[in-house]
Protein backbone atom coordinates (compact mmCIF):
# COMPACT_ATOMS: atom_id res chain seq x y z
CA UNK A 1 -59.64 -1.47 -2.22
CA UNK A 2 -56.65 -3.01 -2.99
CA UNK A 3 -55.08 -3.35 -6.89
CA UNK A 4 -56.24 -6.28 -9.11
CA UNK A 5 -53.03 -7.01 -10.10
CA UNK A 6 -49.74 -7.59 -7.97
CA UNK A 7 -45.88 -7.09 -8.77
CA UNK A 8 -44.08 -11.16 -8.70
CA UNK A 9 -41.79 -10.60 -5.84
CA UNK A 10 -43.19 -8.25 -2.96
CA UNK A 11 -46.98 -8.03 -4.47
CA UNK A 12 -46.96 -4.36 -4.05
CA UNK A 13 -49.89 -3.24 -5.54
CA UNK A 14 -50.26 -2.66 -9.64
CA UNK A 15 -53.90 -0.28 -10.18
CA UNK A 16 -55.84 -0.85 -13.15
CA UNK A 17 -58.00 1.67 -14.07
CA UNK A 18 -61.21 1.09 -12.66
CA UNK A 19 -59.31 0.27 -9.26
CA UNK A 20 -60.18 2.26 -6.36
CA UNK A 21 -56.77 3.96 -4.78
CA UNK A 22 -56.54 3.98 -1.14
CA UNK A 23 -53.95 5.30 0.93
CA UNK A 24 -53.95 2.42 2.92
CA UNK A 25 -52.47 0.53 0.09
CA UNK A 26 -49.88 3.07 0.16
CA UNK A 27 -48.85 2.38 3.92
CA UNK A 28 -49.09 -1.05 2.96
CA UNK A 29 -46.77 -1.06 0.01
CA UNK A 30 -44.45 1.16 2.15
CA UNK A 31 -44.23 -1.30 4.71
CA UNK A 32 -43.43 -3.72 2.49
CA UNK A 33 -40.73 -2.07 0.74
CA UNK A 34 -39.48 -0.81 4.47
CA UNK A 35 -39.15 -4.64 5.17
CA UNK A 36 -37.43 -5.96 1.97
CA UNK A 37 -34.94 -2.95 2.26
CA UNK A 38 -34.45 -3.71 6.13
CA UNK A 39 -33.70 -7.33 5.22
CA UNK A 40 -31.62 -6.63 2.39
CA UNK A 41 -29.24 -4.34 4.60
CA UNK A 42 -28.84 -6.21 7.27
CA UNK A 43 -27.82 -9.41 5.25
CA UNK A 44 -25.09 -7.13 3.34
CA UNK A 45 -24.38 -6.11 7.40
CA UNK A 46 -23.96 -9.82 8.29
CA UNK A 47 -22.03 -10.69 4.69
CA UNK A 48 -19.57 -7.90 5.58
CA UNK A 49 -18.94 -8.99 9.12
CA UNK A 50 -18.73 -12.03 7.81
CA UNK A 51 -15.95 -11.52 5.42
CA UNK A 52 -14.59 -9.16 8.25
CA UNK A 53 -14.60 -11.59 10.17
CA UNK A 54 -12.77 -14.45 7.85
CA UNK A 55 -10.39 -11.83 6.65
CA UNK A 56 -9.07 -11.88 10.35
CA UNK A 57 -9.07 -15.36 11.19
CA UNK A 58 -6.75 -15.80 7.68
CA UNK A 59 -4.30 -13.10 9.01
CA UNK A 60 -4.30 -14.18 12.20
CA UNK A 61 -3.60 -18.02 10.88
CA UNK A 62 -1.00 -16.41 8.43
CA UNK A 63 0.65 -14.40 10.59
CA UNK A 64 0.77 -16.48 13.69
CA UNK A 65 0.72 -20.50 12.40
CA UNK A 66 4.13 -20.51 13.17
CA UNK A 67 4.21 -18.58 16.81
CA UNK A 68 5.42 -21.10 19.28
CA UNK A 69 2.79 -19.86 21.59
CA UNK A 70 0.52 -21.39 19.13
CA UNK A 71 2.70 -24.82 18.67
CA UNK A 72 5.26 -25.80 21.08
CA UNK A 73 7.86 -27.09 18.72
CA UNK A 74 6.93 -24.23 16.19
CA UNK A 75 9.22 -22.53 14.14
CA UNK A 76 9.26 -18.56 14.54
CA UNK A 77 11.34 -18.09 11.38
CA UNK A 78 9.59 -18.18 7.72
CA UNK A 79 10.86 -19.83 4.57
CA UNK A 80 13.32 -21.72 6.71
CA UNK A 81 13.26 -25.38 5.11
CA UNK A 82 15.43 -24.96 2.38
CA UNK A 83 14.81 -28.88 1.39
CA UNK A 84 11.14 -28.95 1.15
CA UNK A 85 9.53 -25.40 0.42
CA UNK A 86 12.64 -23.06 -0.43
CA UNK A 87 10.22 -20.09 -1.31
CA UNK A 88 12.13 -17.60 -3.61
CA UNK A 89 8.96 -15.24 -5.75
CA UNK A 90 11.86 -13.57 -7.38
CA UNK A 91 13.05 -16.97 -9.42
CA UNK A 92 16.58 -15.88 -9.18
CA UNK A 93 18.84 -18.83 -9.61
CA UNK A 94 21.68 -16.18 -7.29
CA UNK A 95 21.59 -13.08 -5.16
CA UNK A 96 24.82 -10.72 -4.67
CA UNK A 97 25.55 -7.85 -2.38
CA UNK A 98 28.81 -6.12 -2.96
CA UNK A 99 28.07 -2.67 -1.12
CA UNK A 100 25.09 -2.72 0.80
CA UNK A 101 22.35 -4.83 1.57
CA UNK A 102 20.60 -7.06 -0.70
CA UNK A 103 17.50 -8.84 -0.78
CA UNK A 104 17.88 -12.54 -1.42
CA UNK A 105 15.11 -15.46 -1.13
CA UNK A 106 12.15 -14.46 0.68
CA UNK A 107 12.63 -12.91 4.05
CA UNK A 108 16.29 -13.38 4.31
CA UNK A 109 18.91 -10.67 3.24
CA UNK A 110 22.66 -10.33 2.73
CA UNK A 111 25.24 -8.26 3.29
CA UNK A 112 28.67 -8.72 1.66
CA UNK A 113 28.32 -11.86 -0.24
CA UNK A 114 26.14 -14.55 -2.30
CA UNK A 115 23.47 -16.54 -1.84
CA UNK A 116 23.23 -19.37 -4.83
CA UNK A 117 20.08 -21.42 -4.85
CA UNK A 118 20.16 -25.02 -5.55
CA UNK A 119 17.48 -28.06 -5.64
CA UNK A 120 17.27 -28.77 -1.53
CA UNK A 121 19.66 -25.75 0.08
CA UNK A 122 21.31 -22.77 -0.77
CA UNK A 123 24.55 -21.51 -0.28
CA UNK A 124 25.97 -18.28 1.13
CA UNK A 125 29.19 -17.66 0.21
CA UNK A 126 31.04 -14.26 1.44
CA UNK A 127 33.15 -11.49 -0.09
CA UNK A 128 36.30 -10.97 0.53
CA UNK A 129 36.51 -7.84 2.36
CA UNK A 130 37.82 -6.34 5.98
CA UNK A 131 34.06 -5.98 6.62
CA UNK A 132 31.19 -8.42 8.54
CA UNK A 133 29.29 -10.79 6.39
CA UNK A 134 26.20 -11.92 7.19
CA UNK A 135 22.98 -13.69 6.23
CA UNK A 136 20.02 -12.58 8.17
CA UNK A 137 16.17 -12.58 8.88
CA UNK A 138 14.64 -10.06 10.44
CA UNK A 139 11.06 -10.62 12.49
CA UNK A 140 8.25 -8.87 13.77
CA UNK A 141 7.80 -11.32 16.49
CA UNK A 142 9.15 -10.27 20.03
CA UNK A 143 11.82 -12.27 22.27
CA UNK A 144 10.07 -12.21 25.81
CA UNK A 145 12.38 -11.37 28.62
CA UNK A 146 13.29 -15.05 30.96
CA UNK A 147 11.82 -16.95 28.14
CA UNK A 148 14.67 -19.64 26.93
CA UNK A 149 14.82 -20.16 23.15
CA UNK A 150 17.15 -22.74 21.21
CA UNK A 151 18.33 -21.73 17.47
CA UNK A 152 19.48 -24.14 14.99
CA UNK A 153 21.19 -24.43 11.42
CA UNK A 154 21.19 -27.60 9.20
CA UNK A 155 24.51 -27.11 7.33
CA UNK A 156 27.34 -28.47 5.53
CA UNK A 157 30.52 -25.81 5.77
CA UNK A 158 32.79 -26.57 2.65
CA UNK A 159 35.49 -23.42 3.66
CA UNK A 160 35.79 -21.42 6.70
CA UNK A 161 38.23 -19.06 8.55
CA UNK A 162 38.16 -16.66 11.17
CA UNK A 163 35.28 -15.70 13.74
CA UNK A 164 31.88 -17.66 11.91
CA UNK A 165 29.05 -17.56 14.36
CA UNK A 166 24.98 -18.44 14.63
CA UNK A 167 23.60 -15.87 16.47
CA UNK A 168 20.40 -13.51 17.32
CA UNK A 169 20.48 -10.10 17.10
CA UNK A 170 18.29 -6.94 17.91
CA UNK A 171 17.44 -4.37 14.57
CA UNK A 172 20.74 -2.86 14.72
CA UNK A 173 22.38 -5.98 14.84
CA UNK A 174 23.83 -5.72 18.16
CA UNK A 175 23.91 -8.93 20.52
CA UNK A 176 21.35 -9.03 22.63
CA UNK A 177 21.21 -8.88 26.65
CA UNK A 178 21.42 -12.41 27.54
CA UNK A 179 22.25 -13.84 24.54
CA UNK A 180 26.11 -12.87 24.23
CA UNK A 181 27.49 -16.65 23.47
CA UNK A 182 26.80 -18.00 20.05
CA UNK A 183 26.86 -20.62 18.12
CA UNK A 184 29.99 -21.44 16.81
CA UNK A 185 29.83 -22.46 13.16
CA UNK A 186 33.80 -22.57 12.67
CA UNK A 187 33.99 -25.83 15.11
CA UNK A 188 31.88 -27.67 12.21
CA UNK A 189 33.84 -30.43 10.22
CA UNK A 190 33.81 -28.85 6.80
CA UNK A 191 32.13 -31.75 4.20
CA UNK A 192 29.74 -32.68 6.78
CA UNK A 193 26.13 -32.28 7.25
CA UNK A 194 25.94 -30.87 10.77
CA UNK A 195 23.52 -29.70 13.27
CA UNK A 196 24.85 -25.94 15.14
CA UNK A 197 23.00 -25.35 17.67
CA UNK A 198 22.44 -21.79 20.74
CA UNK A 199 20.04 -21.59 23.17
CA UNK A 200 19.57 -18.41 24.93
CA UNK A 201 17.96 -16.36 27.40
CA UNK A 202 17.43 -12.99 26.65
CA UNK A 203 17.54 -10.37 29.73
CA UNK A 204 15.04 -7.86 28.03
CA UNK A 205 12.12 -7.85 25.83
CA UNK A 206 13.53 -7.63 22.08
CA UNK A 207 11.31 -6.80 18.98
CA UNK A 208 11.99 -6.87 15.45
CA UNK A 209 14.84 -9.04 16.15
CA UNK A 210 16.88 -10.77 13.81
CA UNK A 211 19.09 -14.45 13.51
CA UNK A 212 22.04 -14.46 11.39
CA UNK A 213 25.50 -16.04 10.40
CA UNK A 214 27.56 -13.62 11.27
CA UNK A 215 31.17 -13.83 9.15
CA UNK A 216 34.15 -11.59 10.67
CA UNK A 217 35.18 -8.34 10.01
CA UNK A 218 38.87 -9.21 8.99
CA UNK A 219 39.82 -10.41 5.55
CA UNK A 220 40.92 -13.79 6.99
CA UNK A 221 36.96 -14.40 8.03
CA UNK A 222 35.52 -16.08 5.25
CA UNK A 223 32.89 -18.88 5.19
CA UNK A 224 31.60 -20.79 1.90
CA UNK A 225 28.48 -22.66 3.53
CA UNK A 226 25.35 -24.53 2.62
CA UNK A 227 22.52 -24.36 4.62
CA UNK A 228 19.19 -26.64 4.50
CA UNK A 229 17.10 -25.50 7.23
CA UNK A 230 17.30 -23.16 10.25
CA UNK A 231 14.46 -23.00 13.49
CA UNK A 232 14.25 -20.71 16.13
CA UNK A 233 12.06 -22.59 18.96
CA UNK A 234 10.76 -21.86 22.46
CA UNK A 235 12.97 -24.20 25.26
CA UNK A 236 16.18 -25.48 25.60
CA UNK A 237 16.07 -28.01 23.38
CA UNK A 238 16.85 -28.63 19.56
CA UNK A 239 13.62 -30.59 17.45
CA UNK A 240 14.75 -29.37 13.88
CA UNK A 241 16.33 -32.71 13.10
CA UNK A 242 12.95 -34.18 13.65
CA UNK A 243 10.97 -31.75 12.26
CA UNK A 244 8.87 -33.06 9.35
CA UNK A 245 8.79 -31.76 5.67
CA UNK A 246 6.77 -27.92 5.86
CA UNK A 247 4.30 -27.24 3.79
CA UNK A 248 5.01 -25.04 0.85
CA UNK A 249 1.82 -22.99 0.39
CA UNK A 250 1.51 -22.02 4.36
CA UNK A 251 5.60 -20.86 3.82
CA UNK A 252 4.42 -18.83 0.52
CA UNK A 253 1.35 -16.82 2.68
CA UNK A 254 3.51 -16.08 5.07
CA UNK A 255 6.28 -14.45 2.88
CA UNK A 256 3.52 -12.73 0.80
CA UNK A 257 3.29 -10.92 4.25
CA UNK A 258 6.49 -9.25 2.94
CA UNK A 259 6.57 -9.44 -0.61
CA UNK A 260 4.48 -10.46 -3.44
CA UNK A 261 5.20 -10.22 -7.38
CA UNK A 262 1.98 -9.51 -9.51
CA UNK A 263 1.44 -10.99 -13.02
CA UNK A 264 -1.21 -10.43 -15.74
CA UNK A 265 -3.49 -12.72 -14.20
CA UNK A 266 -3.79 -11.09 -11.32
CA UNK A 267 -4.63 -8.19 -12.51
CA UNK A 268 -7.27 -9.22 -15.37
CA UNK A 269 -9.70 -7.21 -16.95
CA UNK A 270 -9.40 -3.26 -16.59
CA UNK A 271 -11.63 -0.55 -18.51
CA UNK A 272 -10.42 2.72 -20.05
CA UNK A 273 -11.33 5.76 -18.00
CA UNK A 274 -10.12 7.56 -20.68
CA UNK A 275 -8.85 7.51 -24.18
CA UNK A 276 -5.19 7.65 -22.74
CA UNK A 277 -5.74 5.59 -19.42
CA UNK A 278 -6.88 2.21 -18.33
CA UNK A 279 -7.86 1.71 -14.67
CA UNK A 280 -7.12 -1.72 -13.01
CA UNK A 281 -7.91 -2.76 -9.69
CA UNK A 282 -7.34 -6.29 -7.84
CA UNK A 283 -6.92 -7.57 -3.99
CA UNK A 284 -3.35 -8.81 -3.13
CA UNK A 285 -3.40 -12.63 -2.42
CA UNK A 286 -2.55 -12.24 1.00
CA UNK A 287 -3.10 -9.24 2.92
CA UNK A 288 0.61 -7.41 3.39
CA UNK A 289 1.83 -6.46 6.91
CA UNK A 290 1.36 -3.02 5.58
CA UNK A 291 0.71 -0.47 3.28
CA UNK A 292 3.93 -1.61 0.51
CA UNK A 293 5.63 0.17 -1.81
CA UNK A 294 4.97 -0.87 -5.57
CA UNK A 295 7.58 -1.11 -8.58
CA UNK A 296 7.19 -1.74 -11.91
CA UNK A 297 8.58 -4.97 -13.43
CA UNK A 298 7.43 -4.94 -16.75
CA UNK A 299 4.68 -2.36 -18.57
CA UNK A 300 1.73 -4.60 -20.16
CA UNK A 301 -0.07 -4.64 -23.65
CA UNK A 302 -3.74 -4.52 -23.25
CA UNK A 303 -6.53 -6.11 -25.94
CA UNK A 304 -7.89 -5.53 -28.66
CA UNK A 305 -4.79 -4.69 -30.95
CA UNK A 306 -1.89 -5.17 -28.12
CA UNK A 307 -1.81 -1.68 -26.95
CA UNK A 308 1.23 -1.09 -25.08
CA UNK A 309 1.28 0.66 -21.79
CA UNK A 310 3.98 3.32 -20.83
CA UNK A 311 3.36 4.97 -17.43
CA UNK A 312 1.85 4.10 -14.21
CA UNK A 313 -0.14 6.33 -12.12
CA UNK A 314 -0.92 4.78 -8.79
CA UNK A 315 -4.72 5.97 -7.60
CA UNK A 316 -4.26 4.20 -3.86
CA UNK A 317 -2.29 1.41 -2.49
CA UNK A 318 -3.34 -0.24 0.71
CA UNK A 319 -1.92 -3.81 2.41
CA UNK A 320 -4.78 -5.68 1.12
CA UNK A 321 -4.68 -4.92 -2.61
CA UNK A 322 -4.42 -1.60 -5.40
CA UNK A 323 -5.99 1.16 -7.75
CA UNK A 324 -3.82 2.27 -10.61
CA UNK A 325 -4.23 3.52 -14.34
CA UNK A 326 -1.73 2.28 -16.90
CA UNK A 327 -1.05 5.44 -19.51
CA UNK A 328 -1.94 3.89 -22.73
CA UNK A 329 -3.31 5.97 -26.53
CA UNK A 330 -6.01 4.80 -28.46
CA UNK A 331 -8.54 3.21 -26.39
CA UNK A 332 -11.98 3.76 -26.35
CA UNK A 333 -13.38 5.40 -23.08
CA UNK A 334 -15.69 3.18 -21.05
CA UNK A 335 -14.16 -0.26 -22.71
CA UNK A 336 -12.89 -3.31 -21.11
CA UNK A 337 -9.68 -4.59 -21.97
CA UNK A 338 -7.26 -7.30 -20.65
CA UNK A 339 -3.90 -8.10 -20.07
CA UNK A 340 -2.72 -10.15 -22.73
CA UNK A 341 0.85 -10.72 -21.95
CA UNK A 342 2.47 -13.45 -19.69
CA UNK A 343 4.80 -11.94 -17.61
CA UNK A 344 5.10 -10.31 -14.00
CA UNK A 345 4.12 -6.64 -13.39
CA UNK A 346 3.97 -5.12 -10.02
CA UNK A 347 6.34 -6.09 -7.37
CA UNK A 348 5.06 -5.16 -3.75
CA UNK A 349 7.21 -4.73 -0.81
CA UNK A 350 6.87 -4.29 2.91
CA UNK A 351 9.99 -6.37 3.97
CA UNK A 352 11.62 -5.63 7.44
């Protein structure tokens, strides 16, 4: 017969003692258990694929809101309205390259001069060197062979000499098949808000290509420039000057593609794994292109008793978040213990 009593959620049986065991009840219990377990695994099956399957559709919106194939009068550049949604992680009010290149706002990079940031555009300013100067971004989009495209910069030129161009470029920044005009930024009035405008067709299929102002290689090509928006576009005609105001946070996701600073927040709560080591682990906002390198910014103090940290040992890094153990003394294995600082830690990088 079956038990008197039953267990509250599956009513397996419970025997008391003058209960007579049969292994029927057995089978029966078994199948129950065989049922709940089934059900349980296939709803963490379906929850997975779920999240699989949201994870994708917010990397594909990320990484392709922008692709003109999407939107006809889409922009293919990021962080490109400088009036709006100027996205710049790094909160540097300047950004200098002397030598080599140098990372500047998000997604755009410099080579031989300065980019200034002000409220509503920045300004690129060169060196003054027998060299080319240039202000570029770099994407992982392709240029389709045939395919016309028009590229545009909002600026105001305040001093200019020599060859000053708008251009595209391939990853060696070399003009590309079809695209050997330019735009010619030295023909703007200097002290006047202008519109420069190329359109282009190029002869081959070009990926990881770039668009740049492209200063001279003579030390009579200078440019002092500020520039409020830019927009690369499929056809043969120029929409930025009726493009509305972009939104900020869809401009932020997409540069976190490339580059994302990490603060104590982020990373919360860890637990010591040992008496010398506390083991943190957190998702990145947005998924990263990539797997990133990660840098140090500033070492955290962890509660109780603001323990400093000293080291970093990184346990795995992948594009969609990290394991690491901060080297700390005198915490008790096993332990939570938070960040209690408020400043920026990790900064992660996969840019072009």
């Amino acid at each position: 017969m079956a038990s008197t009593n039953k267990t509250i959620n599956y009513e397996l049986n419970q025997w008391l003692g003058n209960d007579y065991i049969k292994r029927e009840d057995f089978n029966n219990d078994n199948e129950l258990i065989d049922s709940a377990l089934k059900a349980n695994a296939d709803a963490i099956t379906s929850e997975a694929a779920a999240r699989a399957a949201g994870d994708s559709a917010l990397e594909d919106l990320v990484s392709t809101k922008l692709d003109k194939t999407a939107s006809p009068n889409g922009n293919l550049l990021h962080n490109w309205d400088f009036v709006n949604a100027l996205v710049n992680q790094k909160m540097q009010d300047s950004y200098i390259s002397t030598v080599t290149w140098a990372q500047a706002i998000d997604r755009w990079k410099i080579m031989l001069g300065t980019v200034t940031v002000f409220d509503g555009f920045i300004n690129f300013t060169s060196n003054t060197i027998a060299n080319y100067k240039r202000i570029i971004q770099f994407t992982e989009k392709m240029l389709r062979a045939g395919q016309t495209y028009t590229l545009t910069l909002h600026c105001k030129m305040n001093a200019g000499s020599g060859t000053l161009v708008l251009r595209p470029c391939d990853s060696m920044y070399s003009s590309i098949s079809g695209s050997n005009g330019r735009g010619l930024i030295s023909a703007v009035t200097p002290g006047i808000e202008s519109y420069v405008t190329y359109t282009f067709t190029p002869a081959v299929d070009v990926t990881n290509f770039g668009v740049e102002i492209l200063c001279g290689n003579t030390l009579e090509s200078s440019i002092d420039i500020d520039i409020y928006r830019w927009k690369l576009e499929l056809g043969s005609v120029s929409t930025l000057a009726n493009d509305p105001p972009v939104d900020y946070g869809e401009q932020l996701a997409l540069c976190q593609r490339y580059y994302q600073i990490i603060d104590v927040k982020q990373i919360g709560v860890g637990f010591a794994e040992s008496a010398t080591g506390i083991w943190v682990s957190f998702g990145f906002p947005v998924k990263m292109r990539t797997t990133p390198t990660v840098s140090v910014l500033q070492y955290p103090h962890f509660s109780l008793g603001n323990i400093p940290s000293m080291a970093t040992t990184w346990v795995s890094v992948t594009p969609s978040g990290l394991n690491a153990v901060f080297t700390v003394t005198g915490v008790t294995q096993y332990r939570p213990y938070a960040c209690n600082d408020n400043i920026n830690v990790f900064a992660v990088s996969a840019e072009l």
